[in-house]
C-alpha atoms as a PDB file:
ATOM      1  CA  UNK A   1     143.456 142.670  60.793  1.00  0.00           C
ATOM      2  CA  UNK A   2     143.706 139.573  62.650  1.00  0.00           C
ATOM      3  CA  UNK A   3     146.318 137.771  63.826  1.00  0.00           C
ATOM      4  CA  UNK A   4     146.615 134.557  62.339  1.00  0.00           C
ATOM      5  CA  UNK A   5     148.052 131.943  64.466  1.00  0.00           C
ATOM      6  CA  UNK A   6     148.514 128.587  61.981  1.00  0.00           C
ATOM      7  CA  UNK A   7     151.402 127.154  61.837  1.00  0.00           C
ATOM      8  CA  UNK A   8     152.013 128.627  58.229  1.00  0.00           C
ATOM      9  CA  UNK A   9     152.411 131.719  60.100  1.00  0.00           C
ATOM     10  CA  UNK A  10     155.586 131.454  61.885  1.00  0.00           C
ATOM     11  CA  UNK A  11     153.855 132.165  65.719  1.00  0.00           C
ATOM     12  CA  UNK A  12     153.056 129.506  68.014  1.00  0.00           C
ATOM     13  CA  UNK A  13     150.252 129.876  69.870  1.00  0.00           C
ATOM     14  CA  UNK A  14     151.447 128.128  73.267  1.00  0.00           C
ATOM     15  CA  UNK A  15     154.698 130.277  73.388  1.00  0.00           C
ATOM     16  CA  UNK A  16     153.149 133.680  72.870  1.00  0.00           C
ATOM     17  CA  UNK A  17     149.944 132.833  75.587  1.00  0.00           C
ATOM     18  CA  UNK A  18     153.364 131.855  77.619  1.00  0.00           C
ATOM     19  CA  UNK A  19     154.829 135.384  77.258  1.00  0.00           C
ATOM     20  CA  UNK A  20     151.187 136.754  77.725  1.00  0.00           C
ATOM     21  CA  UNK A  21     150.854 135.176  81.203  1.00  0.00           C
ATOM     22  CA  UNK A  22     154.274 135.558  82.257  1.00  0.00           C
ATOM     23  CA  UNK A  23     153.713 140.068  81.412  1.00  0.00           C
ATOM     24  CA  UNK A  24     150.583 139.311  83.467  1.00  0.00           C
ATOM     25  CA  UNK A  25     152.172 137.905  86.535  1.00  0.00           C
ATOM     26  CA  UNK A  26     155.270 140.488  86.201  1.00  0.00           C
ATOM     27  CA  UNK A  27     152.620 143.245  86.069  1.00  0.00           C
ATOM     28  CA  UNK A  28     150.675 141.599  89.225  1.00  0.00           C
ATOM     29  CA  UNK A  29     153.704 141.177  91.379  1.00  0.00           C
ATOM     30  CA  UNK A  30     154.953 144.717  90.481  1.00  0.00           C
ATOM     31  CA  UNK A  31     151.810 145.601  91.593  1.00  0.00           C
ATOM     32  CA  UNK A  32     152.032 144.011  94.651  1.00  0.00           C
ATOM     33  CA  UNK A  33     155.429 145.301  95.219  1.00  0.00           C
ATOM     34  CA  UNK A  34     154.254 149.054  94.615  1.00  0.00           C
ATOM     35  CA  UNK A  35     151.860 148.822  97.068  1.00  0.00           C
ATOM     36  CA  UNK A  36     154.204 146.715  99.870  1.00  0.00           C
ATOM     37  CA  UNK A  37     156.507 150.282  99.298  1.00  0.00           C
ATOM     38  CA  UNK A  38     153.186 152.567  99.576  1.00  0.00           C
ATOM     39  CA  UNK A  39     152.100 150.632 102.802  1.00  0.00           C
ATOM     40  CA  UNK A  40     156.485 151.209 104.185  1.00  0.00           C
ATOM     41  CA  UNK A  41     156.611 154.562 103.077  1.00  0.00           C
ATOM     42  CA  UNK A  42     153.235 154.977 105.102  1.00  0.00           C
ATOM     43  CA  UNK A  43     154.750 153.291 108.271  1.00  0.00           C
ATOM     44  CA  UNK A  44     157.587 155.528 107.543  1.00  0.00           C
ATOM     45  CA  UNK A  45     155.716 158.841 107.585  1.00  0.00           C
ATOM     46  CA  UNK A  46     154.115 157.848 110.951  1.00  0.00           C
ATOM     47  CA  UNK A  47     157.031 156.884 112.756  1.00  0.00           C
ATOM     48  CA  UNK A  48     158.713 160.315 111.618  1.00  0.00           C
ATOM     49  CA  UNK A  49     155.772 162.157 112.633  1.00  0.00           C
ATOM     50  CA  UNK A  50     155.659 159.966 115.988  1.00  0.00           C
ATOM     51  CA  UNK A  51     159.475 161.163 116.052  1.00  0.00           C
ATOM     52  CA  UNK A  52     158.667 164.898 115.672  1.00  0.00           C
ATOM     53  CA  UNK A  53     156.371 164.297 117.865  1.00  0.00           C
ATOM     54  CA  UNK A  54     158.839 163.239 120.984  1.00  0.00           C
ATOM     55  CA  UNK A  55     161.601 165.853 119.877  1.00  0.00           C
ATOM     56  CA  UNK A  56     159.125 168.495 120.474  1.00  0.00           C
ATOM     57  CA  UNK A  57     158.088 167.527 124.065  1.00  0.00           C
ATOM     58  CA  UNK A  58     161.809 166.997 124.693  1.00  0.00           C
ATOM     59  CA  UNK A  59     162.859 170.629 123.085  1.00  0.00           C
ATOM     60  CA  UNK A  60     159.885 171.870 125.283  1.00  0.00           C
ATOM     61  CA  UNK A  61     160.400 169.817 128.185  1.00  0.00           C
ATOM     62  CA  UNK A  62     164.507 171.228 127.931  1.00  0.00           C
ATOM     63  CA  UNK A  63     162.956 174.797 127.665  1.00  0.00           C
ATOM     64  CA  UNK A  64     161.193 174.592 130.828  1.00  0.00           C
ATOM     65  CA  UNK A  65     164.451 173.531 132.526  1.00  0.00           C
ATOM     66  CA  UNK A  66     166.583 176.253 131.012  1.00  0.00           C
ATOM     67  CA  UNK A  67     164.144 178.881 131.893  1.00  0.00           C
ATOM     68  CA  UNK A  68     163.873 176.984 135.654  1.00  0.00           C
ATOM     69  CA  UNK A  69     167.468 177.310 135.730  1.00  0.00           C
ATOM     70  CA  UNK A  70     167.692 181.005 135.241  1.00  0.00           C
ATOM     71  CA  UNK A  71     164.574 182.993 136.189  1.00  0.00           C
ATOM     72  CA  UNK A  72     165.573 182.523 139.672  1.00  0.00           C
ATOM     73  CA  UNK A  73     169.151 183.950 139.405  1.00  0.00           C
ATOM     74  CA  UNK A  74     168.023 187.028 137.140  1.00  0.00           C
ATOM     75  CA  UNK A  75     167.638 189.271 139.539  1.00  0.00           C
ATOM     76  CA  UNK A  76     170.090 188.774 141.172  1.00  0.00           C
ATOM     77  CA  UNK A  77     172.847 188.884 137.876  1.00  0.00           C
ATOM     78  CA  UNK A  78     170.977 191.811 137.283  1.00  0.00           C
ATOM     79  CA  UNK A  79     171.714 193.004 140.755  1.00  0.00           C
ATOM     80  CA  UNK A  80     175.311 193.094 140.044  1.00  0.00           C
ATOM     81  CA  UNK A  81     174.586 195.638 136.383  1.00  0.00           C
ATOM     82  CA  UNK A  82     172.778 198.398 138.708  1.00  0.00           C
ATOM     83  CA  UNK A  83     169.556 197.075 138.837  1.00  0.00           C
ATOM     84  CA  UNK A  84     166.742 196.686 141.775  1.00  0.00           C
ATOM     85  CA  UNK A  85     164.325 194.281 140.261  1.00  0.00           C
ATOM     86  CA  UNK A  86     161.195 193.673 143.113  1.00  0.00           C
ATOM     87  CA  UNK A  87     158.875 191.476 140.908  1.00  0.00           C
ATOM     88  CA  UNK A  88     159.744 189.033 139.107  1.00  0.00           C
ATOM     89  CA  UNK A  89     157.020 186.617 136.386  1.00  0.00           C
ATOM     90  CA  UNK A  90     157.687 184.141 134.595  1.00  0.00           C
ATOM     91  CA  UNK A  91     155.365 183.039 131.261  1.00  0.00           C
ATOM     92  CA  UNK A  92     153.493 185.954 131.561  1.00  0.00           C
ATOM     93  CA  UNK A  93     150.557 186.384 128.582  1.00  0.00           C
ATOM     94  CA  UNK A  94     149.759 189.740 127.549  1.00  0.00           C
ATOM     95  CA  UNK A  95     146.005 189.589 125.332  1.00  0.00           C
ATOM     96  CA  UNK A  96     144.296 192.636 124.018  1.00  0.00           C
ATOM     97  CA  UNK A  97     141.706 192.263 121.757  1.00  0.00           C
ATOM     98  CA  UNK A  98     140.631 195.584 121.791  1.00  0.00           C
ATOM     99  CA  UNK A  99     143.996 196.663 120.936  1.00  0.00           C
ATOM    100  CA  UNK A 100     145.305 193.468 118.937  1.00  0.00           C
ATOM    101  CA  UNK A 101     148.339 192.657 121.166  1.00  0.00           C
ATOM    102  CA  UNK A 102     148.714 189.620 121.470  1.00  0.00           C
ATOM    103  CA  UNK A 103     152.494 188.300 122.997  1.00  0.00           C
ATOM    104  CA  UNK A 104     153.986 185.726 125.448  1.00  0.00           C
ATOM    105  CA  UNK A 105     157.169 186.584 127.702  1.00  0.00           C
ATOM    106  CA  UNK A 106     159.279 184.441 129.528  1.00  0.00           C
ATOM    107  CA  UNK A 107     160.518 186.156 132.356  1.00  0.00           C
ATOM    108  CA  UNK A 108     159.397 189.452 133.245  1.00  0.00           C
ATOM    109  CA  UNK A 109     161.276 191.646 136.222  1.00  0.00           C
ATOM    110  CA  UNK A 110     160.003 195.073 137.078  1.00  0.00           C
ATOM    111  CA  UNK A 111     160.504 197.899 139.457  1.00  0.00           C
ATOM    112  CA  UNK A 112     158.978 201.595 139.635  1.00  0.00           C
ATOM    113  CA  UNK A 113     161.062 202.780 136.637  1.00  0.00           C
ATOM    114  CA  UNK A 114     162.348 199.953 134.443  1.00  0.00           C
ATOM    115  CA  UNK A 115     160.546 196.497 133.336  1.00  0.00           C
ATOM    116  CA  UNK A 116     163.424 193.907 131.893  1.00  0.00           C
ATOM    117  CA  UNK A 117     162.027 191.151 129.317  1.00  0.00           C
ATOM    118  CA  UNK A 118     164.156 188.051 129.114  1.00  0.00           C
ATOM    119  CA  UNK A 119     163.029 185.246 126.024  1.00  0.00           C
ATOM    120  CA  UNK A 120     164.575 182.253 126.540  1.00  0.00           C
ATOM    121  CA  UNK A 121     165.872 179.906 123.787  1.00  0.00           C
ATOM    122  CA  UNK A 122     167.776 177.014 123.761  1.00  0.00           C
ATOM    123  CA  UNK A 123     169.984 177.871 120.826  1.00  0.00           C
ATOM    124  CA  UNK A 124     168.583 181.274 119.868  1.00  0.00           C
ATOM    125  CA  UNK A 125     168.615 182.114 116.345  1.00  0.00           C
ATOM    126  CA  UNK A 126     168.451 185.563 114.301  1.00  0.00           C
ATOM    127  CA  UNK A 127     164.340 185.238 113.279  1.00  0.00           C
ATOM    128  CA  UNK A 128     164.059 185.103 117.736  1.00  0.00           C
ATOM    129  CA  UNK A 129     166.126 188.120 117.913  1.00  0.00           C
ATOM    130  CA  UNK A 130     163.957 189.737 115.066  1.00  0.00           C
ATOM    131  CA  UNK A 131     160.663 188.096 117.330  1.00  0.00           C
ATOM    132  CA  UNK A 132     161.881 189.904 120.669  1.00  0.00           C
ATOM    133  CA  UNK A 133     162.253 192.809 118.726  1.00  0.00           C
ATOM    134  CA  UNK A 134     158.624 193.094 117.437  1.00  0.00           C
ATOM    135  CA  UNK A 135     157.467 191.565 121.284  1.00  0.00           C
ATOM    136  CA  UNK A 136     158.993 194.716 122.213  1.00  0.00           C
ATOM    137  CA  UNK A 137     157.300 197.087 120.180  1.00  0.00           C
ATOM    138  CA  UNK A 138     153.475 195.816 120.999  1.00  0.00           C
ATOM    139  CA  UNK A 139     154.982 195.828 124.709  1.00  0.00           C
ATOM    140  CA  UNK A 140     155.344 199.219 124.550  1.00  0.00           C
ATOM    141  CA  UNK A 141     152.335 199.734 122.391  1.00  0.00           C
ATOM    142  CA  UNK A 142     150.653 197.827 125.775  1.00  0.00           C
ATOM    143  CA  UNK A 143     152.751 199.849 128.293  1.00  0.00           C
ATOM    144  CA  UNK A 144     151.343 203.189 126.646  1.00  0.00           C
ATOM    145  CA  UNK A 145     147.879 202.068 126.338  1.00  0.00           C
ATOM    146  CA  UNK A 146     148.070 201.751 130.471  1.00  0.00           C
ATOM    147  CA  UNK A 147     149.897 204.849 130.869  1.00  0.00           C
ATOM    148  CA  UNK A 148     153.444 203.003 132.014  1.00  0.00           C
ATOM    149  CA  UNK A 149     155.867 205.302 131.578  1.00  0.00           C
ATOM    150  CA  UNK A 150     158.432 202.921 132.767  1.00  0.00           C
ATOM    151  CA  UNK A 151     161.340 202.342 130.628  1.00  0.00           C
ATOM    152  CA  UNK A 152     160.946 198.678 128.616  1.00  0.00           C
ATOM    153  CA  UNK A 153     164.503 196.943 128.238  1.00  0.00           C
ATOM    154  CA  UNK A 154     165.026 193.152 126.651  1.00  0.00           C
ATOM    155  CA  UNK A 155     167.194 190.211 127.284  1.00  0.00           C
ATOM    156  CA  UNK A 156     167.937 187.104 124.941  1.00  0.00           C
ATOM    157  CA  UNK A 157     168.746 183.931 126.947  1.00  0.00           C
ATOM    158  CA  UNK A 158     170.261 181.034 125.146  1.00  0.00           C
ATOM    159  CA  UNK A 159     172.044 177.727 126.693  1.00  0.00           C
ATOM    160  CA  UNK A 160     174.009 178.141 123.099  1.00  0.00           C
ATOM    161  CA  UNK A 161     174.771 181.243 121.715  1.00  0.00           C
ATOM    162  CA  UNK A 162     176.517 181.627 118.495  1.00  0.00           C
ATOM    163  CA  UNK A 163     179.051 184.532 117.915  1.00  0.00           C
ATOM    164  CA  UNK A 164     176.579 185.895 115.143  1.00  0.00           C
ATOM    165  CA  UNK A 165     173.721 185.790 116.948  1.00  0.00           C
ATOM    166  CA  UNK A 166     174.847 186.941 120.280  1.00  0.00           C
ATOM    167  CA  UNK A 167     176.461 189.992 117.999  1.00  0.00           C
ATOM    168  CA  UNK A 168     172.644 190.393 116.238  1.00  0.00           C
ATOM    169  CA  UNK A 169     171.368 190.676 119.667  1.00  0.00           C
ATOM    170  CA  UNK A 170     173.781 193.079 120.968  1.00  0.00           C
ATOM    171  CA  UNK A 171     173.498 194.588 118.014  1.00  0.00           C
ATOM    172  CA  UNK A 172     169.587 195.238 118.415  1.00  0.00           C
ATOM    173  CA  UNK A 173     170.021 196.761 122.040  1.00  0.00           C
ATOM    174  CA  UNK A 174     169.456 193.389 123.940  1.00  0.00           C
ATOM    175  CA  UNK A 175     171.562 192.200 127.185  1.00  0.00           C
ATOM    176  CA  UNK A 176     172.756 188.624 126.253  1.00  0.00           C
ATOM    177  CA  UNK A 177     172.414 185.954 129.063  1.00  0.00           C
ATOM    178  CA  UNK A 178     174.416 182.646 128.741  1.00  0.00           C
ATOM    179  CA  UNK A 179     176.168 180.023 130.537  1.00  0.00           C
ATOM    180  CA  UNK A 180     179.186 180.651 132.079  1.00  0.00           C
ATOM    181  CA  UNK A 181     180.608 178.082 134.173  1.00  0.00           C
ATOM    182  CA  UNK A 182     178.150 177.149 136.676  1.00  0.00           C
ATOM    183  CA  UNK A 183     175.938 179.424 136.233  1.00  0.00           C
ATOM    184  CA  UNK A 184     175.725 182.235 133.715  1.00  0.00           C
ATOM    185  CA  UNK A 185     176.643 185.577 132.792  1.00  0.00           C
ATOM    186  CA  UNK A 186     174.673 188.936 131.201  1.00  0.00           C
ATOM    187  CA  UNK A 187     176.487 190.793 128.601  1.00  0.00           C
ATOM    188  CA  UNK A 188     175.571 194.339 128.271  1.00  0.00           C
ATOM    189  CA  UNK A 189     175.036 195.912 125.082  1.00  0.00           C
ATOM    190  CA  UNK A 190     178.535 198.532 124.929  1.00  0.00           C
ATOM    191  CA  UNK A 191     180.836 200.142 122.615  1.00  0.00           C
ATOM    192  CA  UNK A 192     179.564 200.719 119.179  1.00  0.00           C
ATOM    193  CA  UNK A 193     176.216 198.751 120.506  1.00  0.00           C
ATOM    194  CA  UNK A 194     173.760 200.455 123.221  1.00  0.00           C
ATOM    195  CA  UNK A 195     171.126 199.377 125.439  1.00  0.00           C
ATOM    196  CA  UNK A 196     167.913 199.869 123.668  1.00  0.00           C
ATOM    197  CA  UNK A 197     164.929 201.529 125.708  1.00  0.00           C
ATOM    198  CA  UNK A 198     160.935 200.533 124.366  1.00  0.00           C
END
């Protein structure tokens, strides 16, 4: 049926192509609006990903000074628990393919009878704990495979240490290293926890 526009009918013609062009511009400059917010949400996304980006250099970059910090001092801390470290690595890669071991560690002291693996973290967390534990295991798996009888013991590191996951660590057989002072200290693993051998 078609819309009769006489002036019998009640509509005027210049008011409702008024209404018609005025929906059309409101619809065009929503449009443009939408897309103005697509194009800032796009800036947005970049400069968050450019802002990622920088943390992790800088949580990288504060890594490599924590681990600078205490690799050389390990062996002698450790010096003071009983133990005669000679060698001492630092980001040492272990890669077998034949044997699928794959792992990275940190700091790496040794002697004829007892290797010590230290990860480093800035503010270690349970899942690292849970990651040394299993970088333990295929360490072992590793030692075995190249007849190293030696015993394998671990150490968490962490500039910040909370109670619970210094406790976890413990807990899982690991000497704890953090700052104390000016320098740091090693908590052994004692009482109802115990040094765990690999």
């Amino acid at each position: 049926m078609a819309l009769s526009l006489t002036p019998e009918s009640g509509l005027n013609f210049e008011k409702v192509w008024a209404a018609i062009q005025a929906t059309n511009e409101q619809m065009k400059e929503t449009d443009r609006q939408m897309k103005e917010t697509a194009q800032q949400m796009k800036e947005t996304d970049r400069q968050m990903k450019e802002t990622d980006k920088r943390i992790g250099k800088l949580t990288n970059r504060f890594g490599e000074m924590v681990e600078y910090m205490i690799v050389p001092n390990l062996v002698k801390k450790f010096n003071e628990l009983g133990f005669v470290f000679e060698k001492t690595h630092r980001d040492t890669v272990i890669a077998s393919k034949e044997h699928n071991i794959f792992t990275e560690v940190d700091a790496f002291l040794e002697n004829g009878d007892t290797v010590m693996i230290v990860e480093i973290k800035n503010k270690p967390a349970v899942d690292d704990v849970d990651d040394h534990v299993d970088r333990m295991g295929k360490l072992r798996t590793y030692a075995d495979l190249h007849n190293d009888k030696r015993a394998y013991l671990g150490a968490m590191a962490g500039v910040v240490f909370n109670e619970s996951e210094k406790t976890y660590a413990l807990k899982n057989g690991f000497y704890v290293i953090e700052p104390s002072g000016e320098t740091f200290s090693i908590t052994k693993p004692e009482g109802k926890y115990h040094v765990r051998e690999w």
